[in-house]
Protein backbone atom coordinates (compact mmCIF):
# COMPACT_ATOMS: atom_id res chain seq x y z
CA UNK A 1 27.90 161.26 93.44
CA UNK A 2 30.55 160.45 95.90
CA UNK A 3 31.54 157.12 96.60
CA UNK A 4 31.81 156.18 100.21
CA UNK A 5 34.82 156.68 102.32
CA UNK A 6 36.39 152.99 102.58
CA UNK A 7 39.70 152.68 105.21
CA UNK A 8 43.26 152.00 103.18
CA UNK A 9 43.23 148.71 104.79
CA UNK A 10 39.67 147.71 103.03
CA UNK A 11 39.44 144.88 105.00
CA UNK A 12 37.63 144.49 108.07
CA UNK A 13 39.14 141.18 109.41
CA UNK A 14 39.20 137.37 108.27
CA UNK A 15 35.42 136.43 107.55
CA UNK A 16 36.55 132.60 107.42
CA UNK A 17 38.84 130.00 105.84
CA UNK A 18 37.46 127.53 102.70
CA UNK A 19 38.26 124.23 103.47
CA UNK A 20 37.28 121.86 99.95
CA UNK A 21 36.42 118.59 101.64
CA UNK A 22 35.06 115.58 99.54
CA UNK A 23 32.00 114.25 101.94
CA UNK A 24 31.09 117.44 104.11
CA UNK A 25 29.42 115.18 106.72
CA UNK A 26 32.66 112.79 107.22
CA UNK A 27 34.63 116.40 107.24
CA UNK A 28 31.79 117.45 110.37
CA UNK A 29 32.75 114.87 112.29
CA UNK A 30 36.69 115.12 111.81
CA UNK A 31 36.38 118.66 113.09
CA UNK A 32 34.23 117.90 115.86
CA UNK A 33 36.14 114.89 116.89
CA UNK A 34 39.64 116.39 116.37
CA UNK A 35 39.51 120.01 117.19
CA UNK A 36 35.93 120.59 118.95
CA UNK A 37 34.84 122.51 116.22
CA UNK A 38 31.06 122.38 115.07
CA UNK A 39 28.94 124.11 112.29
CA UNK A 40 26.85 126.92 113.45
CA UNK A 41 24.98 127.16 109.92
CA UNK A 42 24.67 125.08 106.95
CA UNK A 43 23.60 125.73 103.47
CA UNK A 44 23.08 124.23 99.75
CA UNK A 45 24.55 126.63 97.54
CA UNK A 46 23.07 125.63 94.10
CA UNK A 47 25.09 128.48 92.07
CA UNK A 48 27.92 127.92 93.24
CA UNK A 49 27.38 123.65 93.15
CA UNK A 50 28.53 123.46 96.86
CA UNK A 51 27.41 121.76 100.15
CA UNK A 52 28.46 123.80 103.06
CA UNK A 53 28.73 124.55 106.67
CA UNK A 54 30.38 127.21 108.69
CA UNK A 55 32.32 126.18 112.00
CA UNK A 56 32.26 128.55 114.66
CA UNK A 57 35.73 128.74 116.20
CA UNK A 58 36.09 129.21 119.69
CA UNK A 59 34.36 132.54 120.85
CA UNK A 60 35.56 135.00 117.92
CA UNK A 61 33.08 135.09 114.65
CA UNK A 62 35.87 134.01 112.46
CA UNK A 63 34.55 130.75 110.75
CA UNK A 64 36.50 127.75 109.03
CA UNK A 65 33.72 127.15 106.04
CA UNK A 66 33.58 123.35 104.61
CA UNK A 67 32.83 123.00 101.15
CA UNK A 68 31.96 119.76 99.41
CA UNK A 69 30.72 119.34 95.61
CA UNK A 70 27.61 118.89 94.65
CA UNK A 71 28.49 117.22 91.31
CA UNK A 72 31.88 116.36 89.49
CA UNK A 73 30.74 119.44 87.95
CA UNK A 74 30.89 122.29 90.49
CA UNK A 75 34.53 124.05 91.18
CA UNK A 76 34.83 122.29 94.48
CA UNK A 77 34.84 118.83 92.92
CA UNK A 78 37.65 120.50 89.77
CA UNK A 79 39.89 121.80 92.99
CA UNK A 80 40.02 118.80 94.89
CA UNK A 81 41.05 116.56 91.58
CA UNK A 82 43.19 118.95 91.26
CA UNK A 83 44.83 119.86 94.29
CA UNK A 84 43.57 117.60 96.45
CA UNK A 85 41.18 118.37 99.89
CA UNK A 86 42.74 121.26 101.82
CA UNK A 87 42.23 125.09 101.80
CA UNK A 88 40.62 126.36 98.93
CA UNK A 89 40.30 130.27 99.89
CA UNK A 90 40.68 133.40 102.25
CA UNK A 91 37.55 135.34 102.86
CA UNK A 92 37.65 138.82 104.53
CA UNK A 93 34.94 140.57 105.93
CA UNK A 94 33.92 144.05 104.28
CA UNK A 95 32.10 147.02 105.14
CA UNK A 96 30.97 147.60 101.11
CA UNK A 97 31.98 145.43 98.59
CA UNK A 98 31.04 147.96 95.45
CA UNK A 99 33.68 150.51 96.80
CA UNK A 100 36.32 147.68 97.56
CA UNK A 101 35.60 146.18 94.14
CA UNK A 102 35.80 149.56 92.59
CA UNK A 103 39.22 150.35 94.16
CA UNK A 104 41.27 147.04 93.52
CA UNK A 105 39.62 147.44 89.73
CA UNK A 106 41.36 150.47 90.19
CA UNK A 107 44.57 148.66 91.56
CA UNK A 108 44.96 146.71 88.78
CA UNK A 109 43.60 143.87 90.59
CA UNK A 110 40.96 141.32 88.47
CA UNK A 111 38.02 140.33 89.72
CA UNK A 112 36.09 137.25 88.66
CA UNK A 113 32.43 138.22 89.02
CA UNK A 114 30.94 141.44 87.33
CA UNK A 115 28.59 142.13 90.04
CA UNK A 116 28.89 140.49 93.40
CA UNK A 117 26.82 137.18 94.14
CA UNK A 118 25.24 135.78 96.31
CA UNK A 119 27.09 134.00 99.28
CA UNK A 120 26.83 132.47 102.36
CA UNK A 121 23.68 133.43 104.85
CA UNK A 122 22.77 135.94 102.04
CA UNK A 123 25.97 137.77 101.86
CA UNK A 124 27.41 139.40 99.04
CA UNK A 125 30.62 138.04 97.65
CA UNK A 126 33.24 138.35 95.05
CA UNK A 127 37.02 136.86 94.65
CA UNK A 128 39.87 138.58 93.67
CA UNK A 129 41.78 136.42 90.92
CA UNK A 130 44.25 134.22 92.34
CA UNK A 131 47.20 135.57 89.89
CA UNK A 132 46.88 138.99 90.84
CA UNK A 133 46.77 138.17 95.12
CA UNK A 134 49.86 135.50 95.01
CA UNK A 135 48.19 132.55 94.37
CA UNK A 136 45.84 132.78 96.41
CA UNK A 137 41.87 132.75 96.08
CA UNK A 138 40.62 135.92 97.83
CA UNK A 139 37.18 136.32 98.93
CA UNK A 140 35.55 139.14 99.92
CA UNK A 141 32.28 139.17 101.77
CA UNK A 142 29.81 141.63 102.77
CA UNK A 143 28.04 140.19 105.55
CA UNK A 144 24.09 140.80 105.14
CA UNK A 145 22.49 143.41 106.49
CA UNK A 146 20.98 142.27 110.41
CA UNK A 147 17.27 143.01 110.50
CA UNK A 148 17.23 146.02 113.07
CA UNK A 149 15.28 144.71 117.12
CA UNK A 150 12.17 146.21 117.70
């Protein structure tokens, strides 16, 4: 079988920026007060322990994403004791998230799910292992699949 043609580039364009934030609805109102930003979806995330919301920003579909823990527990809560609120990752968009996987496996480049998860409005994500992209936490997402208009 043979795998399907991905670009060089892999990456579509920036899906959206993570944003940890301790109390997602005083973070809502920040953004909408500040910089006239508001969310355009909101979600529970129970895997992943999160509270989140997706801010459209102006006319582009680029998103800033707020994340706030659900528990002490969840990875949110662990980054913002230790770093502190502020950006927490980089998420670009992808065509097909097996092949990308495959080929930064194939990079050298670690990975830190198996098998991509769930995500965001039903996406599929994954993150690329903040030691091997510069210290930063790479996501990549694979937008679901739009029901086709009848």
């Amino acid at each position: 079988m043979t795998p399907p043609l991905v670009p060089d580039h892999l990456l579509l364009t920036i899906d959206h920026v993570g944003i940890a934030v301790p109390d997602l609805d005083d973070a809502l109102e920040f953004y909408a007060n500040t910089f006239g930003l508001h969310s355009v979806h909101e979600e529970v995330n129970e895997e992943q322990g999160v509270r989140e919301a997706m801010l459209a920003v102006g006319d582009s579909d680029t998103r800033i994403q707020l994340l706030a823990p659900l528990s002490e527990e969840s990875t949110i809560a662990k980054f913002i004791a230790r770093n502190g609120q502020g950006i927490q990752q980089l998420a670009y968009r992808v065509a097909d998230i097996e092949a990308v996987s495959a080929i930064l496996r194939e990079r050298g480049v670690r990975l830190l799910y198996d098998a991509p998860k769930r995500g965001t409005s039903d996406s599929r994500v994954n993150f690329v292992h903040p030691k091997d992209a510069g210290g930063v936490l790479v996501e990549l997402v694979e937008p679901a699949a739009t029901p086709s208009a009848h």
